[in-house]
PDB file of N, CA and C in Angstrom:
ATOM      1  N   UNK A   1      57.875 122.527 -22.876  1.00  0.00           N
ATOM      2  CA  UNK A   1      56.963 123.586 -22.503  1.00  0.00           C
ATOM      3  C   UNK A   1      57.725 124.711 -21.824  1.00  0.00           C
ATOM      4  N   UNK A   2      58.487 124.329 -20.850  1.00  0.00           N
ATOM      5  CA  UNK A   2      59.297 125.614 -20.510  1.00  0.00           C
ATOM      6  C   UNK A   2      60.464 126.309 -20.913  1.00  0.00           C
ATOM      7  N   UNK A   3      60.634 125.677 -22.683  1.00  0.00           N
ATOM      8  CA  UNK A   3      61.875 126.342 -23.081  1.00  0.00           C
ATOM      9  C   UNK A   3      60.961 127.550 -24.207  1.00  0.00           C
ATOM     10  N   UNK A   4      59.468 127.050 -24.411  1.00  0.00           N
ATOM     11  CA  UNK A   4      58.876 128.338 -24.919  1.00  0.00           C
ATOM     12  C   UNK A   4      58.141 129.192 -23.853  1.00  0.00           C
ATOM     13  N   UNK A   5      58.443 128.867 -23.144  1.00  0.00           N
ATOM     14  CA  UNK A   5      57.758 130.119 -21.649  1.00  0.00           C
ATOM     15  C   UNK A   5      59.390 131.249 -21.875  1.00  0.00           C
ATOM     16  N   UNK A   6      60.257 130.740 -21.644  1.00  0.00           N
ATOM     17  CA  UNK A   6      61.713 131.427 -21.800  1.00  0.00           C
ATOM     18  C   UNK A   6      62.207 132.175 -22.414  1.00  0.00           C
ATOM     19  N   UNK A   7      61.595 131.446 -23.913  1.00  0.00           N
ATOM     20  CA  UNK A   7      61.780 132.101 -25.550  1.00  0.00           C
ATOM     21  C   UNK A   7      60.585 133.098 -25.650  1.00  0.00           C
ATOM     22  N   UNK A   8      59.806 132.823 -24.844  1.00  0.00           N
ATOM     23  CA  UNK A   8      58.572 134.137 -24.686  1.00  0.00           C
ATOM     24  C   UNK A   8      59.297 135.112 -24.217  1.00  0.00           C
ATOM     25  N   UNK A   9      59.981 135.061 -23.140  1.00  0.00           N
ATOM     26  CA  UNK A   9      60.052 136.326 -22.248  1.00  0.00           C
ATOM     27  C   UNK A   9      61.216 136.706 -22.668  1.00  0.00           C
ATOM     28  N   UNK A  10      62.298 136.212 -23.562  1.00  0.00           N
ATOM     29  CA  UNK A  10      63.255 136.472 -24.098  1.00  0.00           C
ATOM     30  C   UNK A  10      63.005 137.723 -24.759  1.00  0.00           C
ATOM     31  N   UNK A  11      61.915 137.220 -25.876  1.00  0.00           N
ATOM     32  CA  UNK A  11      60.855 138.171 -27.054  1.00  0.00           C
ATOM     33  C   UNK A  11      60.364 139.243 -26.438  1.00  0.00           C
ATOM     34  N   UNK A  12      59.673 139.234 -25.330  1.00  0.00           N
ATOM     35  CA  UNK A  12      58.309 140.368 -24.664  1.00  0.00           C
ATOM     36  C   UNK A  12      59.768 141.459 -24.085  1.00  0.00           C
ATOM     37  N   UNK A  13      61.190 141.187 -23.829  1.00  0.00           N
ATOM     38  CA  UNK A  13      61.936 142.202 -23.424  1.00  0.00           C
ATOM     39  C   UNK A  13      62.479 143.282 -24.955  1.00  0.00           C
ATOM     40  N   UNK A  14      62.537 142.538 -25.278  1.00  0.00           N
ATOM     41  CA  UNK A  14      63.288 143.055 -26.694  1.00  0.00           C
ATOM     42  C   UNK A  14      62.074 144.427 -26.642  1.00  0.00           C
ATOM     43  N   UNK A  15      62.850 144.939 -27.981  1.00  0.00           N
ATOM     44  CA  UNK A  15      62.153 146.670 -28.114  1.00  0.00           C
ATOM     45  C   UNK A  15      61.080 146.250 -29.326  1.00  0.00           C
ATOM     46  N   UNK A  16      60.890 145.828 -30.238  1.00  0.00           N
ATOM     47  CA  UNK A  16      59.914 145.257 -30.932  1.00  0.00           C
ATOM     48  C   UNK A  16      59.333 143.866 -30.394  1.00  0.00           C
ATOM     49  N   UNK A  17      57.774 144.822 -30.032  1.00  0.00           N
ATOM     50  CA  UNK A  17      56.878 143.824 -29.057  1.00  0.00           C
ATOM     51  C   UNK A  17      56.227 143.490 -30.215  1.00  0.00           C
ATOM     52  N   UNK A  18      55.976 143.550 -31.738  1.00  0.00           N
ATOM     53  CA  UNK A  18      55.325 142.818 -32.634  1.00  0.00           C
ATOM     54  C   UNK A  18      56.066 141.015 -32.922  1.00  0.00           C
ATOM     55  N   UNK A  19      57.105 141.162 -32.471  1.00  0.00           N
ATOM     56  CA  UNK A  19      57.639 140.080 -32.816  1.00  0.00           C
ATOM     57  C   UNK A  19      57.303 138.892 -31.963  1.00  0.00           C
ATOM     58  N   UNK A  20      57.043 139.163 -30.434  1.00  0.00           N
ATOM     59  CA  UNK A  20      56.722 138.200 -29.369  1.00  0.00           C
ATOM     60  C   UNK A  20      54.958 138.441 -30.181  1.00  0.00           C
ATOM     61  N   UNK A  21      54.429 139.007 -30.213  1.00  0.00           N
ATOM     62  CA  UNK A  21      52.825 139.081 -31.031  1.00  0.00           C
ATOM     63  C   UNK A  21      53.371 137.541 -31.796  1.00  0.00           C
ATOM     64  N   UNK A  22      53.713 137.744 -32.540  1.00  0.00           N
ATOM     65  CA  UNK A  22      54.005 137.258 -34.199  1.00  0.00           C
ATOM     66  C   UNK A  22      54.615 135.486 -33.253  1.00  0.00           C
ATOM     67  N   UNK A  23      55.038 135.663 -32.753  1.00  0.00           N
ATOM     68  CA  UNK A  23      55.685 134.328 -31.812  1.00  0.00           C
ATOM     69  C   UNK A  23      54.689 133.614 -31.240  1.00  0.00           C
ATOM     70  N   UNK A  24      53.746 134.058 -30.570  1.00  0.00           N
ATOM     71  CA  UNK A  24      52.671 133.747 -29.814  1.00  0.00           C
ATOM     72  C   UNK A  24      51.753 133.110 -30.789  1.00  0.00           C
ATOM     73  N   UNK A  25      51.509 133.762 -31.973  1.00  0.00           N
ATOM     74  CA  UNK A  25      50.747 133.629 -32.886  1.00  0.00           C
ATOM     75  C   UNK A  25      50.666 132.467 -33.510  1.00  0.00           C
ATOM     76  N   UNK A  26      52.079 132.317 -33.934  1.00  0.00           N
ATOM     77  CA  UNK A  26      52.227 130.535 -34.579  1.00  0.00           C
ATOM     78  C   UNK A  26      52.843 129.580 -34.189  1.00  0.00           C
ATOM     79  N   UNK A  27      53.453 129.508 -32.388  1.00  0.00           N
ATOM     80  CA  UNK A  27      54.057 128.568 -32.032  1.00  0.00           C
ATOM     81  C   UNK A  27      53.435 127.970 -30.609  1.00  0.00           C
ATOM     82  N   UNK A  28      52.239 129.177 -30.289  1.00  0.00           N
ATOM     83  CA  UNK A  28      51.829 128.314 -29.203  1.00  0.00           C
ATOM     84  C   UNK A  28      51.625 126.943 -29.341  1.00  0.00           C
ATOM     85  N   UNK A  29      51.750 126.137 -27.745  1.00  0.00           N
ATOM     86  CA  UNK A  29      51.359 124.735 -28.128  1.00  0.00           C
ATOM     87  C   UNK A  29      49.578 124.897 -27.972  1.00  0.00           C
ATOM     88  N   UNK A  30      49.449 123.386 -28.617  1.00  0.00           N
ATOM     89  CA  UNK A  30      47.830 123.346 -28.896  1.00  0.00           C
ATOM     90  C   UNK A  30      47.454 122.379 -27.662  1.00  0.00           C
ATOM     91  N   UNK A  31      45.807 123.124 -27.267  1.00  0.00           N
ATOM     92  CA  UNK A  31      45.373 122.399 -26.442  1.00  0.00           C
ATOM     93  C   UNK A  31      44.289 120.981 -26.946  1.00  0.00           C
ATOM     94  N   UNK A  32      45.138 119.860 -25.754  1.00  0.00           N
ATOM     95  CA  UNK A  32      44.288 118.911 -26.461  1.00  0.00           C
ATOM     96  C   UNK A  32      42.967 118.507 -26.333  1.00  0.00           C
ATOM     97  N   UNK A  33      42.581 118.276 -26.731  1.00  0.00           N
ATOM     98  CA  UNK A  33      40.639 118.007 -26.521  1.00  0.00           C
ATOM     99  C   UNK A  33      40.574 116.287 -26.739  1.00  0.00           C
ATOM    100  N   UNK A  34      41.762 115.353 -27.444  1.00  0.00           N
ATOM    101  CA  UNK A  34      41.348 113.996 -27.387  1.00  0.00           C
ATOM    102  C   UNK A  34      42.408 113.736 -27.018  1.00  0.00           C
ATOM    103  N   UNK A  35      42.496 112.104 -27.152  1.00  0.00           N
ATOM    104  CA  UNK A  35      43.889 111.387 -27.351  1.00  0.00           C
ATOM    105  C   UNK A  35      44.179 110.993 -25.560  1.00  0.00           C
ATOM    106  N   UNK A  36      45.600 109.804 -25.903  1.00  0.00           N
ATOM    107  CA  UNK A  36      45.549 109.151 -24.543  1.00  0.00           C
ATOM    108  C   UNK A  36      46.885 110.323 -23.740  1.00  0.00           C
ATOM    109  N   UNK A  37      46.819 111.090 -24.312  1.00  0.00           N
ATOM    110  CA  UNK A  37      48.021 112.377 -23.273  1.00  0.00           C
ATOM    111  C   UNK A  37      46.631 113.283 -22.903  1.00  0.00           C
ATOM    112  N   UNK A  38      45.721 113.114 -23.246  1.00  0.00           N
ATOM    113  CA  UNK A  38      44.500 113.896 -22.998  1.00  0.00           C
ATOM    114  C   UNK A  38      43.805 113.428 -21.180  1.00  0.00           C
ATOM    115  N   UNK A  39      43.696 112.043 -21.018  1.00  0.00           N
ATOM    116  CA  UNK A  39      43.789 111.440 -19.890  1.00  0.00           C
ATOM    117  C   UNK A  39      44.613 111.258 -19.160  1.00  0.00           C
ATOM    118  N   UNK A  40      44.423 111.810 -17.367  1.00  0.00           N
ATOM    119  CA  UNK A  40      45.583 111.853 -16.755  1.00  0.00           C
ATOM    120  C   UNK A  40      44.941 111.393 -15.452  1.00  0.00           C
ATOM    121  N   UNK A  41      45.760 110.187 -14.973  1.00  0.00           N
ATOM    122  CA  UNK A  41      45.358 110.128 -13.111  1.00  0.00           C
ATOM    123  C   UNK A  41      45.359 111.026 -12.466  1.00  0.00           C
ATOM    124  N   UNK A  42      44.457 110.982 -11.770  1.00  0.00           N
ATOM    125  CA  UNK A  42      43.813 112.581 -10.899  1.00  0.00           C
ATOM    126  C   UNK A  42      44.779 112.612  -9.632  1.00  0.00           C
ATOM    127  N   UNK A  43      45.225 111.287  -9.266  1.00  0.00           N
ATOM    128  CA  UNK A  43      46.070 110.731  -8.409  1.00  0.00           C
ATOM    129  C   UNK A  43      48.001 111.124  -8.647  1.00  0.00           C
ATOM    130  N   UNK A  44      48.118 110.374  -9.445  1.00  0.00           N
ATOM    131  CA  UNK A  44      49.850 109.988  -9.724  1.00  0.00           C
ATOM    132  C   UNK A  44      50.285 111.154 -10.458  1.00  0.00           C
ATOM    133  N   UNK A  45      48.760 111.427 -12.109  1.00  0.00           N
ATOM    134  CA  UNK A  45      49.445 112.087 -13.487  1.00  0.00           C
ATOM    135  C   UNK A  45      50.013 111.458 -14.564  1.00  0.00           C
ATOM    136  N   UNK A  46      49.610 109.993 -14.001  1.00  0.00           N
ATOM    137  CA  UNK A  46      49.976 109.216 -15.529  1.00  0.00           C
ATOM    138  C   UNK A  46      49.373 109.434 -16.401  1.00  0.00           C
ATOM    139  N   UNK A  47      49.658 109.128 -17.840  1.00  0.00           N
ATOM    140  CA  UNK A  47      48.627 109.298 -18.869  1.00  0.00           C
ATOM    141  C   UNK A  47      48.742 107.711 -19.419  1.00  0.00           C
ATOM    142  N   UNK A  48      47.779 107.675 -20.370  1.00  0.00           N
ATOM    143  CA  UNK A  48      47.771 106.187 -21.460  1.00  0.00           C
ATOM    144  C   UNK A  48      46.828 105.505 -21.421  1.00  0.00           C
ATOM    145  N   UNK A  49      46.885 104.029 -21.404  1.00  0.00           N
ATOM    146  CA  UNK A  49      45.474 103.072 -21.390  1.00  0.00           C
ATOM    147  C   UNK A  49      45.344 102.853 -20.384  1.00  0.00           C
ATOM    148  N   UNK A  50      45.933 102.902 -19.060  1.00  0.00           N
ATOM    149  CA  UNK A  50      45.482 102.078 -17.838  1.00  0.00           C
ATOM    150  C   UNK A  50      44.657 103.043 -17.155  1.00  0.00           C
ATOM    151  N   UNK A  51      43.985 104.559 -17.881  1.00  0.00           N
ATOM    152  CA  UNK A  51      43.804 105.300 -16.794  1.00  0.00           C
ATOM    153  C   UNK A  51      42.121 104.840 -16.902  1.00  0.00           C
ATOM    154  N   UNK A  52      41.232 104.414 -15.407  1.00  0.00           N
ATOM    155  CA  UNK A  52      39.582 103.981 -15.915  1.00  0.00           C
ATOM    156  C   UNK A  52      39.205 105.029 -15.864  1.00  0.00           C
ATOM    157  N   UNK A  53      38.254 105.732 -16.961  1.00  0.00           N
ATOM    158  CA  UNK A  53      37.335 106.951 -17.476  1.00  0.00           C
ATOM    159  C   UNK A  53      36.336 106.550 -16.431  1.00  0.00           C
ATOM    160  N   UNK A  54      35.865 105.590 -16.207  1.00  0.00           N
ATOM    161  CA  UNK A  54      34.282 105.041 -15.586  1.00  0.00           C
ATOM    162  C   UNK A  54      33.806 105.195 -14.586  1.00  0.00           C
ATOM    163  N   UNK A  55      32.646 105.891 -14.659  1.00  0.00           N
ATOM    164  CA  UNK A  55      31.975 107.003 -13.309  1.00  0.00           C
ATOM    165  C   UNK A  55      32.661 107.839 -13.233  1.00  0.00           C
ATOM    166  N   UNK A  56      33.550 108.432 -14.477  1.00  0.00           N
ATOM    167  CA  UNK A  56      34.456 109.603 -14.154  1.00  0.00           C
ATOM    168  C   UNK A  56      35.575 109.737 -12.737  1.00  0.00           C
ATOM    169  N   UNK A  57      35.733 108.395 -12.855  1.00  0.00           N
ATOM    170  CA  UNK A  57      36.850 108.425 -11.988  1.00  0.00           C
ATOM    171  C   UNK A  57      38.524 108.924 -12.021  1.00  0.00           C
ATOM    172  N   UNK A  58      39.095 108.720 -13.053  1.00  0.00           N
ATOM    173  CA  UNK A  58      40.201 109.309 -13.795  1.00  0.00           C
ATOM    174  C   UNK A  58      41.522 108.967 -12.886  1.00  0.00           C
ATOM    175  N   UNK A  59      41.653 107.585 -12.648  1.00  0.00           N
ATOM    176  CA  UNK A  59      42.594 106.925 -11.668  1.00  0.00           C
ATOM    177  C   UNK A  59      43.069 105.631 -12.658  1.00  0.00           C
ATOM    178  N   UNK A  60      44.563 105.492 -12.866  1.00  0.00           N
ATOM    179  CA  UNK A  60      45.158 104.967 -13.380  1.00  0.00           C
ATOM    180  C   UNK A  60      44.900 103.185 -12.284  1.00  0.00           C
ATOM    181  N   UNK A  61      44.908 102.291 -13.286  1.00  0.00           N
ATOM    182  CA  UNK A  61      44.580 100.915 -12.151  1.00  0.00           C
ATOM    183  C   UNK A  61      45.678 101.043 -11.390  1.00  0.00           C
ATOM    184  N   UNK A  62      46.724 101.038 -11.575  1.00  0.00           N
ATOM    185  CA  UNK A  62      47.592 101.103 -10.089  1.00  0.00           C
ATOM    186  C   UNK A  62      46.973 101.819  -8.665  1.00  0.00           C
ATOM    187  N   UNK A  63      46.544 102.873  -9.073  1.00  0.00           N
ATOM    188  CA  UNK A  63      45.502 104.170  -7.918  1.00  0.00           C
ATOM    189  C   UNK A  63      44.943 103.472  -7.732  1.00  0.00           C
ATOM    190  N   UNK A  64      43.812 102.934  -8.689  1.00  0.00           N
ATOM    191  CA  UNK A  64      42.607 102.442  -8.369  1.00  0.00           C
ATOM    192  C   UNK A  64      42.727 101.353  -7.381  1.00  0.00           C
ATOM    193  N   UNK A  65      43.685 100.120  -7.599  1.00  0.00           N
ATOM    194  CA  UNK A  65      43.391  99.531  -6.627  1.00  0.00           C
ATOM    195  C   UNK A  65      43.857  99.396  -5.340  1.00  0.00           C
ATOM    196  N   UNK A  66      44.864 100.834  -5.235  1.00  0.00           N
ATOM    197  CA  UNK A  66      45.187 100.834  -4.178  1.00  0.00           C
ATOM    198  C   UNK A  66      44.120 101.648  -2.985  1.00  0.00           C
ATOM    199  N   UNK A  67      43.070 102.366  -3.690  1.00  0.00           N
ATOM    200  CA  UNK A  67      42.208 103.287  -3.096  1.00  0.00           C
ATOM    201  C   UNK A  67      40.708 102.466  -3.610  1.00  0.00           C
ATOM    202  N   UNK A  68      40.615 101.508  -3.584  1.00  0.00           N
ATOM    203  CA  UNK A  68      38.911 101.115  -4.227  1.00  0.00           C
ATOM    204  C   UNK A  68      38.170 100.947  -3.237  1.00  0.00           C
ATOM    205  N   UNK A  69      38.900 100.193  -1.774  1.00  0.00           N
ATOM    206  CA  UNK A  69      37.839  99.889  -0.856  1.00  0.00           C
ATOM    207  C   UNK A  69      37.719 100.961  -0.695  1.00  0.00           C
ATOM    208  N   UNK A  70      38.227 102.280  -0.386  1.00  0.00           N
ATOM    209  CA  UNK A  70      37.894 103.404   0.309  1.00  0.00           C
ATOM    210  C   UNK A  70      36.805 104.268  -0.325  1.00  0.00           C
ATOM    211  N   UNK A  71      36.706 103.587  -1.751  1.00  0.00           N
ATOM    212  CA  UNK A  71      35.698 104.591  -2.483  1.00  0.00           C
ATOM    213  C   UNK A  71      34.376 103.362  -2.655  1.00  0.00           C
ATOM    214  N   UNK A  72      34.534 102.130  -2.010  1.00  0.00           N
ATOM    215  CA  UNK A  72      33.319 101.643  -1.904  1.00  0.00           C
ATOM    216  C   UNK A  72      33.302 100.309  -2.873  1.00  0.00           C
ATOM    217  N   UNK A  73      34.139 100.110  -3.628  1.00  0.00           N
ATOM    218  CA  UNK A  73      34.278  98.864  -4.114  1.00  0.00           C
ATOM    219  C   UNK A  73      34.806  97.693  -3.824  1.00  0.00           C
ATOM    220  N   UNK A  74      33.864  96.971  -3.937  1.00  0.00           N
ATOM    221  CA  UNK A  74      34.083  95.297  -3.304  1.00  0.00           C
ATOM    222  C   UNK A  74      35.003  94.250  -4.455  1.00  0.00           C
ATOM    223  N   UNK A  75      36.023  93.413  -4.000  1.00  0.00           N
ATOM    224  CA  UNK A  75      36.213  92.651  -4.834  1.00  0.00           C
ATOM    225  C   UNK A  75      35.780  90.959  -4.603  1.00  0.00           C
ATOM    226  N   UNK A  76      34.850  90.892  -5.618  1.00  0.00           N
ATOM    227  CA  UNK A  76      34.179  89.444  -5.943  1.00  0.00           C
ATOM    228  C   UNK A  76      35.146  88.290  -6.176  1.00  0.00           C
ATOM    229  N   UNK A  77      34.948  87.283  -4.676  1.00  0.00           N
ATOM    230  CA  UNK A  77      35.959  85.977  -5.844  1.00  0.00           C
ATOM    231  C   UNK A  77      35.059  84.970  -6.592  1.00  0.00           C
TER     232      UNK A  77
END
């Protein structure tokens, strides 16, 4: 991500500003709307399967159980 922030501003100096246009145009990255890089601990920033969606919590189980009593959850033996 930050070697096309670079290659942007490389482009936007140059004397033909159609070309950073024309750059922008077909190499931005895409934003994601699914997928498990789409989910991220609100906590750490991990992404993948361990992160729980549920009650919209968005805390990877490592977070989670280090912060559960504090958010009110009991563990049953």
């Amino acid at each position: 991500m930050g070697d096309y922030r670079k290659l942007l501003k490389q482009l936007e100096q140059k004397s033909n500003k159609t070309k950073a246009v024309k750059f922008k145009k077909h190499n931005m990255p895409k934003a994601r709307s699914n997928g498990l890089a789409n989910n991220k601990c609100r906590r750490c920033g991990k992404t993948g399967k361990g992160v729980i969606k549920a009650y919209h919590l968005n805390y990877c189980r490592n977070c989670f159980r280090e912060i559960a009593s504090s958010l009110g959850f009991k563990k049953y033996d």
